[in-house]
PDB file of N, CA and C in Angstrom:
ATOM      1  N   UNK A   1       0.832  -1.179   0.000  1.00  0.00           N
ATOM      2  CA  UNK A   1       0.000   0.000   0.000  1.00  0.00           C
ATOM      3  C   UNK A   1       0.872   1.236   0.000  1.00  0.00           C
ATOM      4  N   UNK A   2      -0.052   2.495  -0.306  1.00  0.00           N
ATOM      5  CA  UNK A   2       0.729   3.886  -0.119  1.00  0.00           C
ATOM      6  C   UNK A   2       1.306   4.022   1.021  1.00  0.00           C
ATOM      7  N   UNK A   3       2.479   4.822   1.213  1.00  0.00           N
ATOM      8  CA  UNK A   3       2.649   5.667   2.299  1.00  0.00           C
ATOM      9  C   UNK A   3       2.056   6.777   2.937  1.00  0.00           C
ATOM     10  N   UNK A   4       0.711   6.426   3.741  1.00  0.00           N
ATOM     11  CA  UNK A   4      -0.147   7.695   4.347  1.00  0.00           C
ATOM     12  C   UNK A   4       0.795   8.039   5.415  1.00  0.00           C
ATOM     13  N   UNK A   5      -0.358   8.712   6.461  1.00  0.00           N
ATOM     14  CA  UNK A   5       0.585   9.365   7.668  1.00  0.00           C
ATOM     15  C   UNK A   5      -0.639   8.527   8.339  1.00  0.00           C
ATOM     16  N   UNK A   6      -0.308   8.288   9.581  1.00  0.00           N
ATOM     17  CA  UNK A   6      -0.400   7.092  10.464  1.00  0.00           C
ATOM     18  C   UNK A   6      -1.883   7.839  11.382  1.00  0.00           C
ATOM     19  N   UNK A   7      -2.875   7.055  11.522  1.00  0.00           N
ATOM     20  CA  UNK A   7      -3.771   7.583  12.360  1.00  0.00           C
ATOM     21  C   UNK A   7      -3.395   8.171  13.594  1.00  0.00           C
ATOM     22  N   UNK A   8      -4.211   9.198  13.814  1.00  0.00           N
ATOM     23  CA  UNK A   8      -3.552   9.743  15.329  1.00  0.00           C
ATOM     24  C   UNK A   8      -2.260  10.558  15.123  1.00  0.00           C
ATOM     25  N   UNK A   9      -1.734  10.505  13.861  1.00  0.00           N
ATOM     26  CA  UNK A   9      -1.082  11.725  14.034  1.00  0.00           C
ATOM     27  C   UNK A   9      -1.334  12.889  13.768  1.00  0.00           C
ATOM     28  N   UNK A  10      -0.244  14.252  14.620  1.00  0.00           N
ATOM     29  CA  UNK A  10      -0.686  15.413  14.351  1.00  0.00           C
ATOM     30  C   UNK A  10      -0.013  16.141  13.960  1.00  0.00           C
ATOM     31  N   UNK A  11       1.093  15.558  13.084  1.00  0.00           N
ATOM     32  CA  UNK A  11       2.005  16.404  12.243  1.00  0.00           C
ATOM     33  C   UNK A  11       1.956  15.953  10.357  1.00  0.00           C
ATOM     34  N   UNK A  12       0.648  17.490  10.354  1.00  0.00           N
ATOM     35  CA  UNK A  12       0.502  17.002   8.614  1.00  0.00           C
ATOM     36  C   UNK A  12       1.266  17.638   8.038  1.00  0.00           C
ATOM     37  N   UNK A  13       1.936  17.373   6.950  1.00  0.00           N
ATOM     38  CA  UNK A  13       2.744  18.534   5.628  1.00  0.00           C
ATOM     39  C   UNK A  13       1.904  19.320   5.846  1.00  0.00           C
ATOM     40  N   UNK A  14       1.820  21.102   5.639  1.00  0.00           N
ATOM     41  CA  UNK A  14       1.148  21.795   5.372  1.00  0.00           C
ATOM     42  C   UNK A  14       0.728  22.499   6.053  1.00  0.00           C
ATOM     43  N   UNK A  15       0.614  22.159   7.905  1.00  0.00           N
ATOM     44  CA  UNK A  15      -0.386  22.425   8.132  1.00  0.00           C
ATOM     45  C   UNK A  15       0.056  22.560   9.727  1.00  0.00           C
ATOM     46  N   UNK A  16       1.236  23.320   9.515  1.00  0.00           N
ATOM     47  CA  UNK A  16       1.704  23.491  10.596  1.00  0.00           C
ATOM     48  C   UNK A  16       1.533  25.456  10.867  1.00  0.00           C
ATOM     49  N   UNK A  17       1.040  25.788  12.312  1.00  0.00           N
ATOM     50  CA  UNK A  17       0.799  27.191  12.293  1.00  0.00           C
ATOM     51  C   UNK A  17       1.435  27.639  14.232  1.00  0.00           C
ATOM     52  N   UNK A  18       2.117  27.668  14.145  1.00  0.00           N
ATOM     53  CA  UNK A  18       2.665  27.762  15.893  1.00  0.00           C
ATOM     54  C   UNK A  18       1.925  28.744  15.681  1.00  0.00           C
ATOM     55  N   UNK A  19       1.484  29.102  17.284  1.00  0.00           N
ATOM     56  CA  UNK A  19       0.339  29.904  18.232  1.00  0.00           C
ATOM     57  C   UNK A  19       1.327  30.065  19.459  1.00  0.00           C
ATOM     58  N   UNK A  20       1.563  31.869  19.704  1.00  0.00           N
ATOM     59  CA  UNK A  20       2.189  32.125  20.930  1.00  0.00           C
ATOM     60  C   UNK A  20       1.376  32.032  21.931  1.00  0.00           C
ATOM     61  N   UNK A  21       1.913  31.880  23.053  1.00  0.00           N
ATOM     62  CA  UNK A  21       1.096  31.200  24.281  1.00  0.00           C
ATOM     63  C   UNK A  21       0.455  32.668  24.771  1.00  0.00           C
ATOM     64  N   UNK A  22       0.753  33.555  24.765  1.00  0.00           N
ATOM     65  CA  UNK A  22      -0.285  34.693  25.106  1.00  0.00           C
ATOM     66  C   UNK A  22      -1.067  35.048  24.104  1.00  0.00           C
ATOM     67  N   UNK A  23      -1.606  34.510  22.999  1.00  0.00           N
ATOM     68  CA  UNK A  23      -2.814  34.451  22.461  1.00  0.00           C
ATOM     69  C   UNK A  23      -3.741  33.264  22.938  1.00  0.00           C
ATOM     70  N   UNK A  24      -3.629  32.826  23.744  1.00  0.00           N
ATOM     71  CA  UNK A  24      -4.341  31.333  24.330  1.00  0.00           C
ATOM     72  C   UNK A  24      -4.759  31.495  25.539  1.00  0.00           C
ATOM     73  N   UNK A  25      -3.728  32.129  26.474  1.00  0.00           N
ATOM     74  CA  UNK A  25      -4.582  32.288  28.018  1.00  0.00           C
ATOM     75  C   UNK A  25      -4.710  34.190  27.945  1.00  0.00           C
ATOM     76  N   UNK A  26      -5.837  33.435  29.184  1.00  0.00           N
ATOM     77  CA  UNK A  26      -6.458  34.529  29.748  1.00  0.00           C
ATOM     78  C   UNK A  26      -5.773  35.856  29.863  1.00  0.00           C
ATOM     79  N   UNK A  27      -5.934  37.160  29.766  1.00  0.00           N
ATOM     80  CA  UNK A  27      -4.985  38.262  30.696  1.00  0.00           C
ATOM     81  C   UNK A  27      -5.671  38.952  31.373  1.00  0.00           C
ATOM     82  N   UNK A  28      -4.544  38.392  32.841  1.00  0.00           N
ATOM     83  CA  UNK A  28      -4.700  38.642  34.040  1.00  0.00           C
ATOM     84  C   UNK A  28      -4.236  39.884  34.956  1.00  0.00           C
ATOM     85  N   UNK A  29      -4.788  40.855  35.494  1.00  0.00           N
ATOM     86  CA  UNK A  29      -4.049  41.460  36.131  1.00  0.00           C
ATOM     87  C   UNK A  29      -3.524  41.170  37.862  1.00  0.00           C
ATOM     88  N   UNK A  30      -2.743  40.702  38.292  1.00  0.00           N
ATOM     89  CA  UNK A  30      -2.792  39.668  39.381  1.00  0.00           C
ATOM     90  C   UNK A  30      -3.438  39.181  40.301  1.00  0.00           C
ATOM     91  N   UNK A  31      -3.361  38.433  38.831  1.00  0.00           N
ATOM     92  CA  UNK A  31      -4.298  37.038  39.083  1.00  0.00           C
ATOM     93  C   UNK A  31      -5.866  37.250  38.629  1.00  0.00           C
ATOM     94  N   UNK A  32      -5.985  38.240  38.663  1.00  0.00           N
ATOM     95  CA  UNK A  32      -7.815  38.381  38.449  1.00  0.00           C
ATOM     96  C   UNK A  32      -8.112  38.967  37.040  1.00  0.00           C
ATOM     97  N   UNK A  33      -9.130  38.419  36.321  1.00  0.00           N
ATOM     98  CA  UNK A  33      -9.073  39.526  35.297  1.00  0.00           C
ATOM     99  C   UNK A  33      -8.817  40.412  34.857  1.00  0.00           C
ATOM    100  N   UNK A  34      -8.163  41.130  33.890  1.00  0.00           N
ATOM    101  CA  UNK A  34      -7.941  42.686  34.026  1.00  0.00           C
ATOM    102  C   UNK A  34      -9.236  43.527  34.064  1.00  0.00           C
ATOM    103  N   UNK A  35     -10.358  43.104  33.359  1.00  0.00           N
ATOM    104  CA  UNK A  35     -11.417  44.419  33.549  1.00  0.00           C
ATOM    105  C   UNK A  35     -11.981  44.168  34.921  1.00  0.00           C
ATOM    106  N   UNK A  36     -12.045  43.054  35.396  1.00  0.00           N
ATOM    107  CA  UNK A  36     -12.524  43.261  37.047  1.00  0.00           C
ATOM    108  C   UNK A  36     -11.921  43.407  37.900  1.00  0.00           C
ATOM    109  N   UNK A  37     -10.608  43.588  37.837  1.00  0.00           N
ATOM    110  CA  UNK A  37      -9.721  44.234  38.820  1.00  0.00           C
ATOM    111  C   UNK A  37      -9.541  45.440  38.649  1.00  0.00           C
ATOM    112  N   UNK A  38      -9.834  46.351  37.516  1.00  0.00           N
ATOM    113  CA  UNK A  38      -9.547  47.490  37.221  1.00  0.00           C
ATOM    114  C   UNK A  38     -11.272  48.131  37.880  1.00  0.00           C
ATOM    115  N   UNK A  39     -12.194  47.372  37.516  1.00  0.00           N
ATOM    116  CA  UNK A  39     -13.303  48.143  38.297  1.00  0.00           C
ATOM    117  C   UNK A  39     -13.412  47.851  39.692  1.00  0.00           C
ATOM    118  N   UNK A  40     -12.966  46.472  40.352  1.00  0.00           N
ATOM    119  CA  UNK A  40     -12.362  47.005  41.317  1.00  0.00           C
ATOM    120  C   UNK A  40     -11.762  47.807  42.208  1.00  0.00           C
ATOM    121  N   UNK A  41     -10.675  48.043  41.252  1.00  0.00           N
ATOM    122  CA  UNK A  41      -9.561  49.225  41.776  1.00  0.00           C
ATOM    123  C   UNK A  41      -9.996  50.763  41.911  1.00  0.00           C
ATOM    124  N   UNK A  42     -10.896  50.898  40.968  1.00  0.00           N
ATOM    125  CA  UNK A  42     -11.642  52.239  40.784  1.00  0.00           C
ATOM    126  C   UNK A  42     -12.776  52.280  41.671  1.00  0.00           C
ATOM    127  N   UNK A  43     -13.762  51.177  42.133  1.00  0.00           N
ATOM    128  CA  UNK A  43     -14.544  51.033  43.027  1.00  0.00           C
ATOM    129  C   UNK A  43     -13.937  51.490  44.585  1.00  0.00           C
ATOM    130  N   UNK A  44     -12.943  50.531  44.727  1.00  0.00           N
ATOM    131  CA  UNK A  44     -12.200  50.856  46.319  1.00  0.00           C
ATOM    132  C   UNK A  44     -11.616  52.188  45.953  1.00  0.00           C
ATOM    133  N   UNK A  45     -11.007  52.841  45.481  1.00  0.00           N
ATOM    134  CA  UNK A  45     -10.621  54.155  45.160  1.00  0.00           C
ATOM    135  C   UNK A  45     -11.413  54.994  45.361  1.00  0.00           C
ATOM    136  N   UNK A  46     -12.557  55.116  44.786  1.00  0.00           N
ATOM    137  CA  UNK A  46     -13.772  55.907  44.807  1.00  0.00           C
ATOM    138  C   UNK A  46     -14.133  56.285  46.618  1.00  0.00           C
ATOM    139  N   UNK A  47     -14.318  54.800  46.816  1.00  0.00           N
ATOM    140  CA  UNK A  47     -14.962  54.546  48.420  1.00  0.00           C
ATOM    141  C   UNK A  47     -13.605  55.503  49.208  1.00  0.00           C
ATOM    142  N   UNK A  48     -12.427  54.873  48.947  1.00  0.00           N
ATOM    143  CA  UNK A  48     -11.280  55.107  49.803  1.00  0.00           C
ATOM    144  C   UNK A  48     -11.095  56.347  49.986  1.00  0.00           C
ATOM    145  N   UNK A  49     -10.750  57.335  48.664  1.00  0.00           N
ATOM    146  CA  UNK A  49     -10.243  58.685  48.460  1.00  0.00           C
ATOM    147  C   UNK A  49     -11.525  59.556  48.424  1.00  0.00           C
ATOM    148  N   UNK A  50     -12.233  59.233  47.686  1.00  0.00           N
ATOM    149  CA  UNK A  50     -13.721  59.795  47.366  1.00  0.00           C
ATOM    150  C   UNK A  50     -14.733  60.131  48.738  1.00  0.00           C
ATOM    151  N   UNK A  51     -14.818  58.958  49.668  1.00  0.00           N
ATOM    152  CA  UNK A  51     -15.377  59.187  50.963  1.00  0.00           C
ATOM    153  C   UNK A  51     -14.669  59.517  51.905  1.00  0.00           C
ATOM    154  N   UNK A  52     -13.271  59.114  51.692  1.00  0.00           N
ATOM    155  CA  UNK A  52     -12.354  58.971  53.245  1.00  0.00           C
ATOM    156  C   UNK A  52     -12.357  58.053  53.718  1.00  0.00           C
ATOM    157  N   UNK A  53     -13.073  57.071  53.557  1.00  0.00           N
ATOM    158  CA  UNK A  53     -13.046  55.752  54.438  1.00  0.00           C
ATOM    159  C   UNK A  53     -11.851  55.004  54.023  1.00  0.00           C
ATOM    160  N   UNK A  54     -11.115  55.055  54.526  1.00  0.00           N
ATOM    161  CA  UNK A  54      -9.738  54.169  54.054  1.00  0.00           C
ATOM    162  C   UNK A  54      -9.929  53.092  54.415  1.00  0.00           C
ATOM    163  N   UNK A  55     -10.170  52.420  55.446  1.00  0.00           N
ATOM    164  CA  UNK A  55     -10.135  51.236  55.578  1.00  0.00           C
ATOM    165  C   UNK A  55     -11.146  50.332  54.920  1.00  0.00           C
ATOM    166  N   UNK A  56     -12.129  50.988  54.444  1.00  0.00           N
ATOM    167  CA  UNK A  56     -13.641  50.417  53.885  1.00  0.00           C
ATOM    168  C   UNK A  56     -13.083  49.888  52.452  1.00  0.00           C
ATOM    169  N   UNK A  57     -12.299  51.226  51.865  1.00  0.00           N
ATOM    170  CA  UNK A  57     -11.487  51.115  50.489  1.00  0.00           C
ATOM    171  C   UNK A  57     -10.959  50.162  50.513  1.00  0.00           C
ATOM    172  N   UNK A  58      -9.589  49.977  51.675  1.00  0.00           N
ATOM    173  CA  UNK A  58      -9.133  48.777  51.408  1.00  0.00           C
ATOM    174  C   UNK A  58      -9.773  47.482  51.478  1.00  0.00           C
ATOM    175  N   UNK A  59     -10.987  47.128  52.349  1.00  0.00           N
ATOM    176  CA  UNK A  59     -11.568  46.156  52.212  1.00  0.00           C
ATOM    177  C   UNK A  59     -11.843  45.860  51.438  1.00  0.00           C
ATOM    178  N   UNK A  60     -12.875  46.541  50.682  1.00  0.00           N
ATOM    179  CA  UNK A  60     -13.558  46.295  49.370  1.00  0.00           C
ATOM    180  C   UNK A  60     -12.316  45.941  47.963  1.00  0.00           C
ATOM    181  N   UNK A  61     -11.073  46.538  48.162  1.00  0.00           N
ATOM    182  CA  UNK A  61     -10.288  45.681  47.236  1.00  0.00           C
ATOM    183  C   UNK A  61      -9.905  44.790  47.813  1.00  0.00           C
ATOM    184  N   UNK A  62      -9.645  44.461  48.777  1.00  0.00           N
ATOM    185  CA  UNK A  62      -8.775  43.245  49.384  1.00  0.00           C
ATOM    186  C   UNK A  62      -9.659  41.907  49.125  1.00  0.00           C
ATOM    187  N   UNK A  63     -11.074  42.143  49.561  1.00  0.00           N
ATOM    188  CA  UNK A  63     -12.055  41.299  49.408  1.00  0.00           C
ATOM    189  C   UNK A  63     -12.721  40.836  48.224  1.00  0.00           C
ATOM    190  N   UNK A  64     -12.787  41.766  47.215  1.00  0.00           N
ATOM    191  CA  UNK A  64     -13.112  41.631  45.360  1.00  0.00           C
ATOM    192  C   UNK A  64     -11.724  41.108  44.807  1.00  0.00           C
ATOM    193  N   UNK A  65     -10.610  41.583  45.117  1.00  0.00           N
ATOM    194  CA  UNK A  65      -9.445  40.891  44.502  1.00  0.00           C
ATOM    195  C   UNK A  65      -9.308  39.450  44.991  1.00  0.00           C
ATOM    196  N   UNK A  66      -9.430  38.899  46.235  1.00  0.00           N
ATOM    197  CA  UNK A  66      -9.393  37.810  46.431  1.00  0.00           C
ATOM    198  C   UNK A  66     -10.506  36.674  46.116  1.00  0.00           C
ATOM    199  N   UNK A  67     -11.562  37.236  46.159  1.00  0.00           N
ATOM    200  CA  UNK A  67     -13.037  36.827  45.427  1.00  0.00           C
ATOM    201  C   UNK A  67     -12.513  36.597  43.763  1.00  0.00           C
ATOM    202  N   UNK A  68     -12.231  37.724  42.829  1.00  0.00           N
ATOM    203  CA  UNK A  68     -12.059  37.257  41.573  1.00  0.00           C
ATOM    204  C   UNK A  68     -10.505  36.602  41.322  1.00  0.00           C
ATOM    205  N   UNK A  69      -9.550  36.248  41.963  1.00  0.00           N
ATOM    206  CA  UNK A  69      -8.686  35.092  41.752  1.00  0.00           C
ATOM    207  C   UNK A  69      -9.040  34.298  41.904  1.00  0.00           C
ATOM    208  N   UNK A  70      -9.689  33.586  43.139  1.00  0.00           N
ATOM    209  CA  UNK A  70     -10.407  32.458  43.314  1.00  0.00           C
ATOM    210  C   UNK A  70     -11.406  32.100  41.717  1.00  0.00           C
ATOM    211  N   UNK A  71     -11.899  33.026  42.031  1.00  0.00           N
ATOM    212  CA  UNK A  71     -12.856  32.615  40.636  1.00  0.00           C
ATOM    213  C   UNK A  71     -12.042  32.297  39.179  1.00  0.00           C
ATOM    214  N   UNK A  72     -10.834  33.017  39.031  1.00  0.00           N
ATOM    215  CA  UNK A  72     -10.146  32.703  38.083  1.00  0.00           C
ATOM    216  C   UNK A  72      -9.431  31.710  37.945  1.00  0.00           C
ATOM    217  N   UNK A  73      -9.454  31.477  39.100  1.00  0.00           N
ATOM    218  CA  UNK A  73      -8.288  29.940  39.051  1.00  0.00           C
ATOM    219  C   UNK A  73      -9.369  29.262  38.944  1.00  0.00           C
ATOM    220  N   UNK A  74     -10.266  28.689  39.031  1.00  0.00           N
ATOM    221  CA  UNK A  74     -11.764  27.885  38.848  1.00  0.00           C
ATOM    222  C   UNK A  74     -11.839  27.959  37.398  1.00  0.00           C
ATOM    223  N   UNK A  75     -11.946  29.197  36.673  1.00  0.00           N
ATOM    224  CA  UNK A  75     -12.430  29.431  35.212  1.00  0.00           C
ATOM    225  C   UNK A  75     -12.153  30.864  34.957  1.00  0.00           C
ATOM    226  N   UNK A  76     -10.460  30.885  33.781  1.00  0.00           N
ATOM    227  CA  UNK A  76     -10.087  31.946  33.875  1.00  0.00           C
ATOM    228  C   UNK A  76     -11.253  33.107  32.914  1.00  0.00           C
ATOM    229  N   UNK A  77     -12.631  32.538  32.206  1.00  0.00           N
ATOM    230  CA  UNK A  77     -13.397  33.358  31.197  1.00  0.00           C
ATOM    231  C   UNK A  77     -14.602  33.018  32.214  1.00  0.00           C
ATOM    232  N   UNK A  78     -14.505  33.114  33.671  1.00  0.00           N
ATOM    233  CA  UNK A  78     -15.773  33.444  34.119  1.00  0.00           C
ATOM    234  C   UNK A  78     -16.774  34.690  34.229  1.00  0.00           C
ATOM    235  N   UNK A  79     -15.726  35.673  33.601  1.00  0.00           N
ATOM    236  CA  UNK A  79     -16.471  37.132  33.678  1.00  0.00           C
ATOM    237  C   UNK A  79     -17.820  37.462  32.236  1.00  0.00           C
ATOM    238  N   UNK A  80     -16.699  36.471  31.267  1.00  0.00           N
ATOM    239  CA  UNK A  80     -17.335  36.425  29.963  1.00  0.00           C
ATOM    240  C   UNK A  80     -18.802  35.695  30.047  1.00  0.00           C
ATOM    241  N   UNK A  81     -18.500  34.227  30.392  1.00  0.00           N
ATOM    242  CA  UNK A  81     -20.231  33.612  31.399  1.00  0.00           C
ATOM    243  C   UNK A  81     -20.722  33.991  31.834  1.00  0.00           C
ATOM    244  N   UNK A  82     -20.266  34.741  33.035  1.00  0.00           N
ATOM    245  CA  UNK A  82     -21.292  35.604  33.393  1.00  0.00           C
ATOM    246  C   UNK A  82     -21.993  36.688  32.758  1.00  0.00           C
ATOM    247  N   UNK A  83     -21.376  37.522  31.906  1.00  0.00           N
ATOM    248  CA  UNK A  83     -21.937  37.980  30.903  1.00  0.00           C
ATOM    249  C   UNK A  83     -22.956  37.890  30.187  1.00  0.00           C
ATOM    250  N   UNK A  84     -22.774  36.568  29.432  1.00  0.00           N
ATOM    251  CA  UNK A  84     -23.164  35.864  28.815  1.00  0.00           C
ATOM    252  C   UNK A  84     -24.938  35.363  29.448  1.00  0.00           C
ATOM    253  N   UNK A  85     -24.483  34.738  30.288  1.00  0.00           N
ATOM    254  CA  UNK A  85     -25.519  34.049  31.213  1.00  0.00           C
ATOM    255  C   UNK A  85     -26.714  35.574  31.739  1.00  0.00           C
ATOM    256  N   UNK A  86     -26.334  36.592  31.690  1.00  0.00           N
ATOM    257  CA  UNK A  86     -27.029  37.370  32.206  1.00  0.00           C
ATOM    258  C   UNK A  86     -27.807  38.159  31.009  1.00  0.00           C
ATOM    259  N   UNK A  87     -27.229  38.019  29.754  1.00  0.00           N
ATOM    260  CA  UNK A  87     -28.269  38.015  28.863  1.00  0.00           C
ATOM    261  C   UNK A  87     -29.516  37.355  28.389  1.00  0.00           C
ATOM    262  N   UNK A  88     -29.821  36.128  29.197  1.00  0.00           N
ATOM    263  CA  UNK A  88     -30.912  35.259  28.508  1.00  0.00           C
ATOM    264  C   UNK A  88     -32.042  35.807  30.015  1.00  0.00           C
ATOM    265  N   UNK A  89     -32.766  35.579  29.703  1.00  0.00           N
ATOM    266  CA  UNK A  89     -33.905  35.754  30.222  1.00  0.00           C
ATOM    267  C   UNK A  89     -33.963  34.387  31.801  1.00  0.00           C
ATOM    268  N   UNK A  90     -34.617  34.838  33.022  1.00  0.00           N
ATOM    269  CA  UNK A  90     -34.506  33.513  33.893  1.00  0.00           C
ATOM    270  C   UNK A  90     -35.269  32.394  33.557  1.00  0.00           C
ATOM    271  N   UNK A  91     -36.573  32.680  32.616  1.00  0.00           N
ATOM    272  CA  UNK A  91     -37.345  31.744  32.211  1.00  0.00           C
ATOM    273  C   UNK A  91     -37.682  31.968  30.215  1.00  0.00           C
ATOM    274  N   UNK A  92     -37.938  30.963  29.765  1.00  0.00           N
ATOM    275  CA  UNK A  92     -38.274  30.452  28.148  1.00  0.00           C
ATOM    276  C   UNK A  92     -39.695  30.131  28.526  1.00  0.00           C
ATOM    277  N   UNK A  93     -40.655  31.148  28.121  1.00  0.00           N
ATOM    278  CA  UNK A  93     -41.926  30.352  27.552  1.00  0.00           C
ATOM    279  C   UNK A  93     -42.461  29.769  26.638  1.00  0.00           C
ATOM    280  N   UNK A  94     -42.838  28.788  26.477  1.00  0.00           N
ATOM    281  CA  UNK A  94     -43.126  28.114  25.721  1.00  0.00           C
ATOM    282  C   UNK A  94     -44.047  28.292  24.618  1.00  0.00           C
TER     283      UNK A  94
END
């Protein structure tokens, strides 16, 4: 018989395209999403500088930053789901 290329393999003539690894994962700003750490950051800012409450400020980042790592290490496109998920309606009538 011919010489094919062997089932299960994944090196065809042709059809080779390397992909840098920061087009593949997530970007993070440490550790947490970048757009929800950045509204974060502007949230506790607001509270912190904006009211005076410094310590409230820092809570509220200390507590949302550690809330969305957790969540990112779980599922680094959970912001996008959620998104997502909050567009459909809670119920489909029939």
């Amino acid at each position: 018989m011919g010489q094919g290329i062997p089932f299960g393999s994944d090196d065809l003539p042709g059809f080779y395209a390397p992909v840098h690894r920061a087009l593949a994962e997530p970007i993070l700003l440490g550790g947490a999403p970048r757009a929800l750490a950045i509204v974060n950051g502007t949230l506790a800012g607001a509270v912190g500088l904006g009211l005076r409450l410094w310590l409230v400020g820092l809570a509220i980042w200390a507590i949302g930053h550690v809330l969305s790592v957790w969540a990112a290490r779980r599922d680094p496109q959970f912001v996008d789901v959620a998104r997502r998920h909050l567009r459909y309606p809670t119920w489909i009538r029939p």
